[in-house]
Protein backbone atom coordinates (compact mmCIF):
# COMPACT_ATOMS: atom_id res chain seq x y z
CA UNK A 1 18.31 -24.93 -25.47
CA UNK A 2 16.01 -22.39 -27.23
CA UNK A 3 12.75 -23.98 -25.62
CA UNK A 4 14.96 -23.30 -22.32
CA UNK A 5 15.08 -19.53 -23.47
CA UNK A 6 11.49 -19.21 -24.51
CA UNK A 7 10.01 -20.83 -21.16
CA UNK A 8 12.74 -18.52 -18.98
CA UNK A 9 11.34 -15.34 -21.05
CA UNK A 10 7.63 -16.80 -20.91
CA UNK A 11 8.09 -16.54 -16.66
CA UNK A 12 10.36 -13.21 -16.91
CA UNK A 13 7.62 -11.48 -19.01
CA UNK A 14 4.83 -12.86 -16.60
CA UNK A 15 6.74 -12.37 -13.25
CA UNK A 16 7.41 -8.45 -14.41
CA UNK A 17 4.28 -7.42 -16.84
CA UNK A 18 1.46 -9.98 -15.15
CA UNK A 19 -1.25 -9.14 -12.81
CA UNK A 20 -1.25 -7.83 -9.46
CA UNK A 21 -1.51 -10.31 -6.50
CA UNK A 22 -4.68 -10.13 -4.01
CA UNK A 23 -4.25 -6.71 -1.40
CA UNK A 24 -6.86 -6.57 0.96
CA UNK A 25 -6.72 -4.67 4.11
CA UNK A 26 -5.32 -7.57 6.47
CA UNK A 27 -2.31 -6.26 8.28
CA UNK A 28 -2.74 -2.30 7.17
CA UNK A 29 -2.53 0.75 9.46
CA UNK A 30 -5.76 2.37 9.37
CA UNK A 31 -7.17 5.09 11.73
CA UNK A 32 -10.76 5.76 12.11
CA UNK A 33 -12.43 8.77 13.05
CA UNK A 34 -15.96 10.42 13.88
CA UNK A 35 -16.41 13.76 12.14
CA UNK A 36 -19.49 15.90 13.07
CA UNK A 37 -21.34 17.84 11.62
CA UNK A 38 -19.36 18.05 8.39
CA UNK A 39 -16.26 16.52 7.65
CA UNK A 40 -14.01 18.53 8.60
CA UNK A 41 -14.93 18.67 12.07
CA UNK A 42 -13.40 15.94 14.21
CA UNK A 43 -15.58 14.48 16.91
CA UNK A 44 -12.93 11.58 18.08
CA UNK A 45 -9.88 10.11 16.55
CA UNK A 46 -10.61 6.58 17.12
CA UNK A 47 -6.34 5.95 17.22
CA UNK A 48 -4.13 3.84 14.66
CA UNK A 49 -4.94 -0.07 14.89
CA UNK A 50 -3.11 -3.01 12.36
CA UNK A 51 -5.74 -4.79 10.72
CA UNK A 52 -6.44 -8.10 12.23
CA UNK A 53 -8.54 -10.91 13.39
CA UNK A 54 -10.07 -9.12 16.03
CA UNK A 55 -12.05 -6.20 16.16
CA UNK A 56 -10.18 -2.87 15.68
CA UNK A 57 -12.37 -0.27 17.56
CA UNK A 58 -14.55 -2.19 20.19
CA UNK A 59 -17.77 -0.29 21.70
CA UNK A 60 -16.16 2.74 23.66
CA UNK A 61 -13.88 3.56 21.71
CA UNK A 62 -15.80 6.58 20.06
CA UNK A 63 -17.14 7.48 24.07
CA UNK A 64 -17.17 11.41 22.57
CA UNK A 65 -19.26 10.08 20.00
CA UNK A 66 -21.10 7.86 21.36
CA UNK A 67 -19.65 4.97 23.02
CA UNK A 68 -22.33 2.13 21.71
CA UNK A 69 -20.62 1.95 18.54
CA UNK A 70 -17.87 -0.46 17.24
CA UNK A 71 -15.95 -1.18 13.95
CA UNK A 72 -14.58 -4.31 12.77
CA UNK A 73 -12.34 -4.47 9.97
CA UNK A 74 -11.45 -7.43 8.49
CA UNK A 75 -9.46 -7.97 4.82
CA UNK A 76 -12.59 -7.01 2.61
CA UNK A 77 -15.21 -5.50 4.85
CA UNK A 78 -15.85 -2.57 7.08
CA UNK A 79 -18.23 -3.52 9.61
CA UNK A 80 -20.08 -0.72 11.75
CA UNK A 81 -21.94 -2.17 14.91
CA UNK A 82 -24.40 -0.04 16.91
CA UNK A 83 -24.63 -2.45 20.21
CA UNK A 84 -26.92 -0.69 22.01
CA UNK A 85 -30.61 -0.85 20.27
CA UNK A 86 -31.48 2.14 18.77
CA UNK A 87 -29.51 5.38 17.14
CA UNK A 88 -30.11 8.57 15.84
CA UNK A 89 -27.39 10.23 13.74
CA UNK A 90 -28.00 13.94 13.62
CA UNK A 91 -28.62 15.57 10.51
CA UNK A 92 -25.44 17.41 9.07
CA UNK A 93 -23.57 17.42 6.00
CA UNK A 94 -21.81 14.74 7.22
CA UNK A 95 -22.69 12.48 10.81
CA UNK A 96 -20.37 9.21 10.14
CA UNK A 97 -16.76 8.16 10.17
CA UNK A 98 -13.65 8.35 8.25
CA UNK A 99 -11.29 5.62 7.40
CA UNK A 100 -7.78 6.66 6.74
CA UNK A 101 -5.54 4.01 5.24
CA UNK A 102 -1.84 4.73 6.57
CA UNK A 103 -0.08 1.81 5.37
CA UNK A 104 -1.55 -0.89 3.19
CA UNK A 105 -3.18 -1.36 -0.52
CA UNK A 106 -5.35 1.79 -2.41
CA UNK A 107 -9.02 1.59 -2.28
CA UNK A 108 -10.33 1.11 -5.35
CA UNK A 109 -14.60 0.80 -4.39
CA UNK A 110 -16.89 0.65 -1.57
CA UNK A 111 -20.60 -0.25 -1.67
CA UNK A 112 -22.87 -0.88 1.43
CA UNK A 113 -23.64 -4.84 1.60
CA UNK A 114 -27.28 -5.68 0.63
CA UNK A 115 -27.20 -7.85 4.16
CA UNK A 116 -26.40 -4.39 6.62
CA UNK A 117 -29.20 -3.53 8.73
CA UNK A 118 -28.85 0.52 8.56
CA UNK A 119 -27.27 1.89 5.42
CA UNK A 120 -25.15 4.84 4.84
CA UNK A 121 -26.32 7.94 2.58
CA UNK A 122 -23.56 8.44 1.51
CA UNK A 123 -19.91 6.52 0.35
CA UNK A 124 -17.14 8.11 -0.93
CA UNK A 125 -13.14 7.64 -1.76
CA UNK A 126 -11.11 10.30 -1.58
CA UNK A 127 -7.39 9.76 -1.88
CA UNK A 128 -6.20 6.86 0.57
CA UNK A 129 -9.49 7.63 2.79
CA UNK A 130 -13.14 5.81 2.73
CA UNK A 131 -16.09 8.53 4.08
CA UNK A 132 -18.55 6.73 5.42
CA UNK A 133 -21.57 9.45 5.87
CA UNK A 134 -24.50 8.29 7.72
CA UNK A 135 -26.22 11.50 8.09
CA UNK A 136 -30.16 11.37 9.30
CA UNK A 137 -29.98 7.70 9.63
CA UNK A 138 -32.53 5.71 12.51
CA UNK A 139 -31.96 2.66 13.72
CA UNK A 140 -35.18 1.03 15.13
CA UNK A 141 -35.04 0.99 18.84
CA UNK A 142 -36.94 -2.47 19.61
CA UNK A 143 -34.28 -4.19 17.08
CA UNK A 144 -30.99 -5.97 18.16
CA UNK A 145 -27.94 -4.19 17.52
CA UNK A 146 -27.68 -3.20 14.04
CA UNK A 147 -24.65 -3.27 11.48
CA UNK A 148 -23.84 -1.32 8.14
CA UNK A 149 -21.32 -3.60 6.18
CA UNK A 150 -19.61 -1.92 3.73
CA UNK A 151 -18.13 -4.01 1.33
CA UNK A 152 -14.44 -2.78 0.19
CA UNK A 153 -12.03 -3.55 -3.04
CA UNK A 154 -8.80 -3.11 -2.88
CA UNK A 155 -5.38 -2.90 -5.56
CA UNK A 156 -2.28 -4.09 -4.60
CA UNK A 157 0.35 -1.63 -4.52
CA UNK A 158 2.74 -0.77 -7.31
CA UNK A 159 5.47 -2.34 -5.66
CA UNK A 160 6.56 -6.00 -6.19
CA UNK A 161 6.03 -8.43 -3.58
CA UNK A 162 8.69 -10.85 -2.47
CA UNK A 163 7.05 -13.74 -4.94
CA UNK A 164 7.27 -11.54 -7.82
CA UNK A 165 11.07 -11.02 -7.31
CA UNK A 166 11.88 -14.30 -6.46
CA UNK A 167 10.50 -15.48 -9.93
CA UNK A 168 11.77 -11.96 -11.45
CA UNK A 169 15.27 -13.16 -10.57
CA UNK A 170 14.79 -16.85 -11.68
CA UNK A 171 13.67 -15.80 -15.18
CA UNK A 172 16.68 -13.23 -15.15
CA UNK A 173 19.32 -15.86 -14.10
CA UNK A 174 17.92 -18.53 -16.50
CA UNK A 175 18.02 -16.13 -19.67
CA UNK A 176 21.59 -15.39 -18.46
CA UNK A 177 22.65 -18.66 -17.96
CA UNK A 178 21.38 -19.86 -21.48
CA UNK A 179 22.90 -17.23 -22.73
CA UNK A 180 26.00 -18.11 -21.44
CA UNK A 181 25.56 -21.34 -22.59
CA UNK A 182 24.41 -21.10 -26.37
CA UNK A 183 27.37 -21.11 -29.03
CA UNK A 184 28.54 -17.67 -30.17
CA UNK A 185 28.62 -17.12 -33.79
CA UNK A 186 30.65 -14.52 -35.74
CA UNK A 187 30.23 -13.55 -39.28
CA UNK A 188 27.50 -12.59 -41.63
CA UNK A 189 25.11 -15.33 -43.54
């Protein structure tokens, strides 16, 4: 019976106090946005999209912008697609877009992916947003369309998932029902 208790507090104490399960962006509400020439000037809201398989902002969707350029987000990677050949982005404090994460884990780090064919100047996180500044940056105009990848980690949030509960309550009912079960003893030694 005591083994019973110790391997129902072992998976109580893991299911409550262990780590956090995988959160990456599949299934979030994000909305992306071009800001020009600083960040606080909106060029076009690109519109709330649910991360998914398929590509969240196809070319035209930033037509204000400019309407060769297309983002794909997928669970760990922001991927920025010029598909016409060639691009300018103006100098300004900032020339890029802004990720806004709605609904979904907290962004923990961003780096550019040593694989992207144009790279941004500038990365930064600021509260449940990713800045992606891209200020002065050529593309070469004889050169398929490029991409900048940005490579994103993610933390799940604080609150449980279903798993967690599930063996939260299973640890819970087995220390009570050993409890229960164990003989009661009255008295001093």
């Amino acid at each position: 019976m005591k083994k019973f208790v110790l391997v129902a507090a072992a998976v109580t104490s893991l299911s409550v106090f262990g780590g956090q399960a995988h959160a990456g962006l599949l299934g979030s509400t994000i909305d992306i946005s071009a800001f020009f020439p600083d960040a606080s000037t909106l060029i076009q809201d690109g519109g709330t999209r649910t991360v998914s398989g398929a590509i969240e902002y196809p070319a035209g969707t930033f037509s204000s912008y400019s309407d060769a350029w297309q983002i794909d987000v997928t669970d760990s990677q922001v991927i920025i697609t010029n598909t016409h050949f060639g691009f300018p982005f103006q100098p300004g404090s900032f020339n890029g877009f802004i990720m806004t994460i709605l609904s979904g884990p907290t962004l923990t780090s961003a780096v550019a992916d040593a694989s992207s064919g144009f790279f941004p100047v500038g990365l930064a996180i600021v509260g449940n947003q990713l800045q992606i500044n891209f200020q002065g940056v050529t593309g070469n105009s004889n050169a398929s369309p490029l991409s900048s990848i940005i490579d994103v980690n993610t933390a799940a949030s604080s609150v449980p998932e279903p798993s967690t509960w599930a063996m939260m309550l299973i640890g819970f009912a087995g220390l009570g029902f050993a409890f229960r079960r164990s003989p009661r003893t009255v008295g001093f030694a």
